[in-house]
Protein backbone atom coordinates (compact mmCIF):
# COMPACT_ATOMS: atom_id res chain seq x y z
CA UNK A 1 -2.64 9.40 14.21
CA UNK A 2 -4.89 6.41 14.81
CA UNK A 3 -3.59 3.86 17.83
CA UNK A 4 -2.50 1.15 15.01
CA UNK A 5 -0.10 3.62 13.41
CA UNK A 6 3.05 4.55 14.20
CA UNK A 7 5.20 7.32 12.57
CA UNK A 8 8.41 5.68 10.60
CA UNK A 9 12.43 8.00 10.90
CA UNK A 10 13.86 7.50 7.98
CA UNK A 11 17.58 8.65 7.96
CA UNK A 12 18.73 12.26 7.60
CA UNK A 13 20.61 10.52 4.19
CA UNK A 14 17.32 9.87 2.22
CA UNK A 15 15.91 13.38 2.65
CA UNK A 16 19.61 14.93 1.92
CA UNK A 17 19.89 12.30 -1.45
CA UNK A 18 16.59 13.13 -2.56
CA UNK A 19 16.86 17.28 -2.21
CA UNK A 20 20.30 17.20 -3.84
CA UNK A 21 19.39 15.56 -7.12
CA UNK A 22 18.25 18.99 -8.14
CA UNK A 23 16.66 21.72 -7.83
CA UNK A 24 12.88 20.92 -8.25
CA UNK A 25 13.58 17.76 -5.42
CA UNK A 26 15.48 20.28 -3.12
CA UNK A 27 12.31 22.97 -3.29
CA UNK A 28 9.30 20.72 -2.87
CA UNK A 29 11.50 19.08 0.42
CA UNK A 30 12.36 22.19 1.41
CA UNK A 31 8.23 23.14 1.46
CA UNK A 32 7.34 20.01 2.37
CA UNK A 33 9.79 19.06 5.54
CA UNK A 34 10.87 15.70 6.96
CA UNK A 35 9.08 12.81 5.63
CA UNK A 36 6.42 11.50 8.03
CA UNK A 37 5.27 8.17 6.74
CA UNK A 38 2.89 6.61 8.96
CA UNK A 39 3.26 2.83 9.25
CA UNK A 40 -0.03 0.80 9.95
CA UNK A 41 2.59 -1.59 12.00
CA UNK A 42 -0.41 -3.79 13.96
CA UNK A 43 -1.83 -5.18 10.69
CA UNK A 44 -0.86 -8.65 9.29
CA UNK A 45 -0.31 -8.57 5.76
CA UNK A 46 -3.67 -10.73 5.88
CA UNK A 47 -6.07 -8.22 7.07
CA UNK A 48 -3.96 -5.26 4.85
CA UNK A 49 -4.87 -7.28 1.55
CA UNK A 50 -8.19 -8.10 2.55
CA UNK A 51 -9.02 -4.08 3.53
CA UNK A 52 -7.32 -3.46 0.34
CA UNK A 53 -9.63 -5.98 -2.08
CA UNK A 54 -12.39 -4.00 -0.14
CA UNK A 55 -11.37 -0.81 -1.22
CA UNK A 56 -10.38 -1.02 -4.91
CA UNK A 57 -12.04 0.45 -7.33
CA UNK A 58 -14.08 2.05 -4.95
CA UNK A 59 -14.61 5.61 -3.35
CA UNK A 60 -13.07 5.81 0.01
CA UNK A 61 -16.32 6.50 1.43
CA UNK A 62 -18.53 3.48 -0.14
CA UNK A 63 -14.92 1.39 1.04
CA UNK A 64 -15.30 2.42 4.63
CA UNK A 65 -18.98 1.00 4.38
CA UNK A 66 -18.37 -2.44 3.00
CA UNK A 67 -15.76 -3.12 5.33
CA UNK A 68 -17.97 -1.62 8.85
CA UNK A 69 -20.36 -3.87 6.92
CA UNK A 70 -18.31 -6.75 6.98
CA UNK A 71 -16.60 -5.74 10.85
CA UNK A 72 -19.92 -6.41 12.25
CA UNK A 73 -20.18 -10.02 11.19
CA UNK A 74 -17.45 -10.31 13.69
CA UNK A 75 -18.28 -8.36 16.94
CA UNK A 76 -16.06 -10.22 19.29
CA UNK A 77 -12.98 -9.75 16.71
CA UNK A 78 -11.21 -6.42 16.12
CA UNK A 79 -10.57 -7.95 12.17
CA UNK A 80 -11.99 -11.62 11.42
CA UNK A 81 -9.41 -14.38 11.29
CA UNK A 82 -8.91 -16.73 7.98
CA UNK A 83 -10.42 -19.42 10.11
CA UNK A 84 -13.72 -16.92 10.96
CA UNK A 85 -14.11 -15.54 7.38
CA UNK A 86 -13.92 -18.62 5.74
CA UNK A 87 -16.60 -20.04 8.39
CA UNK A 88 -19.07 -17.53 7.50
CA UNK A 89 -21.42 -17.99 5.11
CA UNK A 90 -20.29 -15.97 1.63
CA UNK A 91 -24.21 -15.30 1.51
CA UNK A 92 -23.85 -12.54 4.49
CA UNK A 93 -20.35 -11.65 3.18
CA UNK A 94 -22.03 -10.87 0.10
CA UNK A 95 -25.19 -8.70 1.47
CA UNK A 96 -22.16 -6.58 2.90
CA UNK A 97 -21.45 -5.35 -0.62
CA UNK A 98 -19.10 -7.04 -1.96
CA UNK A 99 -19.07 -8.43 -5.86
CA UNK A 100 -18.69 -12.25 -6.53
CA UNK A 101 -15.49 -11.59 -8.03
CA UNK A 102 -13.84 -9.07 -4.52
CA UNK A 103 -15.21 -12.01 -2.43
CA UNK A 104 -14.07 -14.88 -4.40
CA UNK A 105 -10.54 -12.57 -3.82
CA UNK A 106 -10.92 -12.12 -0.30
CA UNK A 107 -11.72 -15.81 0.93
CA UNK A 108 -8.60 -16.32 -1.06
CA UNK A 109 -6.28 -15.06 0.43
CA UNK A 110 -8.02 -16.06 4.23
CA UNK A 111 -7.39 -19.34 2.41
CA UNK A 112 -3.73 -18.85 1.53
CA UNK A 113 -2.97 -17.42 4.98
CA UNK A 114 -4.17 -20.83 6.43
CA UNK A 115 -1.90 -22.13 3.50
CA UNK A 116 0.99 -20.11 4.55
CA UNK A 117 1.30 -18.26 1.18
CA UNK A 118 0.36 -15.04 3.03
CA UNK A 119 3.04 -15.08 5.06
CA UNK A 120 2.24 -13.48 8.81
CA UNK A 121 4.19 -10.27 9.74
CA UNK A 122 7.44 -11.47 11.46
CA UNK A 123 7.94 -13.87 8.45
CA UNK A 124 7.13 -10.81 6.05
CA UNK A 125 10.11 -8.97 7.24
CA UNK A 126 12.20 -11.84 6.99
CA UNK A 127 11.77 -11.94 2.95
CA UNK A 128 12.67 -9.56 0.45
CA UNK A 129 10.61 -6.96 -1.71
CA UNK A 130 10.57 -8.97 -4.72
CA UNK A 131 10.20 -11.89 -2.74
CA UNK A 132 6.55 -10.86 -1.22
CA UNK A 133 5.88 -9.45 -4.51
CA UNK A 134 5.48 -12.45 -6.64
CA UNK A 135 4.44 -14.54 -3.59
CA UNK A 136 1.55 -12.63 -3.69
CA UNK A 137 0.64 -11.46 -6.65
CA UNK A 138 0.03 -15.11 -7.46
CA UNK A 139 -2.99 -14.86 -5.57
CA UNK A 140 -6.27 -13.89 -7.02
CA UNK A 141 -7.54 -10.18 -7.43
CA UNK A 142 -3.79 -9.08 -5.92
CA UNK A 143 -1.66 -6.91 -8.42
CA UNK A 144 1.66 -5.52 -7.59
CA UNK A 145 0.87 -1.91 -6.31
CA UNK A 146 -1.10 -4.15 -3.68
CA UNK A 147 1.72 -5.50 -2.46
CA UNK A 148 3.76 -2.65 -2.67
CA UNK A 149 1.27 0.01 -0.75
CA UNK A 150 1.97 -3.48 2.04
CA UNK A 151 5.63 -3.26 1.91
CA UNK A 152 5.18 0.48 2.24
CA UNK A 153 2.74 1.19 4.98
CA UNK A 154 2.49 -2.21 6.76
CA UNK A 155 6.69 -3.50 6.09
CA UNK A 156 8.17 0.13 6.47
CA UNK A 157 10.38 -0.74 3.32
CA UNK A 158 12.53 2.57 2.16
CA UNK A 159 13.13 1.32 -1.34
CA UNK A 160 9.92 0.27 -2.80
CA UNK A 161 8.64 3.06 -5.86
CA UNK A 162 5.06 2.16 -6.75
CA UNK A 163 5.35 3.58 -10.67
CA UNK A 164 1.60 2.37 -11.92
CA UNK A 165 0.53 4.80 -9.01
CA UNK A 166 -1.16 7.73 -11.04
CA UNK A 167 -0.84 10.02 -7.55
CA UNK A 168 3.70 9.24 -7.85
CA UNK A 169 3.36 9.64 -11.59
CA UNK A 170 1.18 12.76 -11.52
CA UNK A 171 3.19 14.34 -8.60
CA UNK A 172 6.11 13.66 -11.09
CA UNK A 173 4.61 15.88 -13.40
CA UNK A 174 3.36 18.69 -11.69
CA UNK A 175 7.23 18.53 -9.70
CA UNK A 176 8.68 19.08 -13.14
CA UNK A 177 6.15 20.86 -14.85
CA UNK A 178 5.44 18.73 -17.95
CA UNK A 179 2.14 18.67 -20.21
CA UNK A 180 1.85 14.75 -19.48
CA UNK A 181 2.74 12.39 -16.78
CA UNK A 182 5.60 10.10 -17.58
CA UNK A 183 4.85 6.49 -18.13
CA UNK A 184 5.12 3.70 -15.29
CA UNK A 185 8.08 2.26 -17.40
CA UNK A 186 9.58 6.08 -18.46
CA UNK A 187 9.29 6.18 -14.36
CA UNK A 188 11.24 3.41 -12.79
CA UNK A 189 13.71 4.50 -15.35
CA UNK A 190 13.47 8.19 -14.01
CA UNK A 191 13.53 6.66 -10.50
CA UNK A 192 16.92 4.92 -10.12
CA UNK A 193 18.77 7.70 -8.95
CA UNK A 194 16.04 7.76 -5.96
CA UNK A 195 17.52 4.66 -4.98
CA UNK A 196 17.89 3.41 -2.12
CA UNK A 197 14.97 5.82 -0.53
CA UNK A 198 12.97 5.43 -3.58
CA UNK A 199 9.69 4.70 -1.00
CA UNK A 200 10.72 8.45 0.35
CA UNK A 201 10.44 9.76 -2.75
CA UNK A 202 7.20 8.56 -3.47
CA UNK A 203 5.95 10.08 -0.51
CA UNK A 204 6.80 13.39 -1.64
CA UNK A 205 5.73 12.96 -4.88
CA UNK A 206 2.08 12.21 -3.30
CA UNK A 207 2.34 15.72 -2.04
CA UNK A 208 3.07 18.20 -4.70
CA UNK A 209 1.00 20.41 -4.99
CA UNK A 210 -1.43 20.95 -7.52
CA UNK A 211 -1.26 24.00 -9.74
């Protein structure tokens, strides 16, 4: 566990609700144990969008480069400000490996932060799910399981079910045993009895095994 996380208790309840929907849930808990969500508490919702435009569509590994890349523009900061990313010159941003388009996305949402559209972390928890969802999926290069892998790992939210994540979908599957994964609509459907630990759920789901 790195120093900016923090392992998140959820209540004995969400376990309990989830392994007594049936059998298949109560198994894979019962294999699995207590839930053990780690919560990346010290990051702003800024820096956990911008680390996230770095990483999409990307290998982990080629992620972790562009961003050390992009750190070391900054050696006096542990993560750049808005005010010190949108100071530096998009020329050296861009020699760090990022496409027109990621940067373009990044400056962004340094932008909106300055704006106040990215709200900081004490006003985050002060707004709802759906509130931070179309908030900020308004800004460019920012989709919805963005925001929700936020409200997950950065917000601690116990209700949020990311269904256009293939890993939740394809853990689905492989719980129930069926040829094909079900769709991200067939899926929130599927999902309401999760509710209200439906981020618990996911969790597990992330973990079946494969096989």
């Amino acid at each position: 566990m790195t120093e900016a996380e923090t392992p998140m208790t959820f209540p004995h309840q969400a376990t309990a609700h989830l392994a007594g929907l049936d059998e298949d849930w109560q198994r894979h808990i019962a294999g699995i144990g207590p839930c053990q969500l780690r919560l990346r508490q010290a990051r702003e919702p800024y820096e956990a969008l911008v680390r996230a435009i770095a990483y999409q569509q990307l290998h982990a590994k080629a992620g972790d480069a562009i961003l050390a890349r992009l750190l070391a523009l900054y050696p006096d900061a542990a993560f750049p400000s808005p005010d010190q990313l949108l100071a530096t010159d998009p020329v050296q941003q861009r020699a760090c490996g990022f496409s027109a388009t990621k940067l373009a996305a990044i400056r962004g949402i340094a932008q909106a932060a300055l704006d106040g559209t990215v709200p900081t972390r004490a006003q985050a928890l002060d707004l709802s799910d759906e509130v931070l969802i179309e908030r900020l999926t308004a800004l460019r290069g920012v989709g919805r399981w963005t925001v929700e892998m936020l409200l997950i790992f950065s917000l601690g939210r116990p209700d949020v079910l990311p269904v256009d994540d293939y890993g939740v979908r394809e853990g689905y599957r492989r719980l129930k045993g069926w040829a094909a994964a079900p769709t991200p609509r067939q899926l929130a459907e599927i999902g309401q009895p999760w509710r209200p630990y439906r981020t618990v759920a996911a969790w597990y789901l992330w973990r079946v095994p494969k096989g």
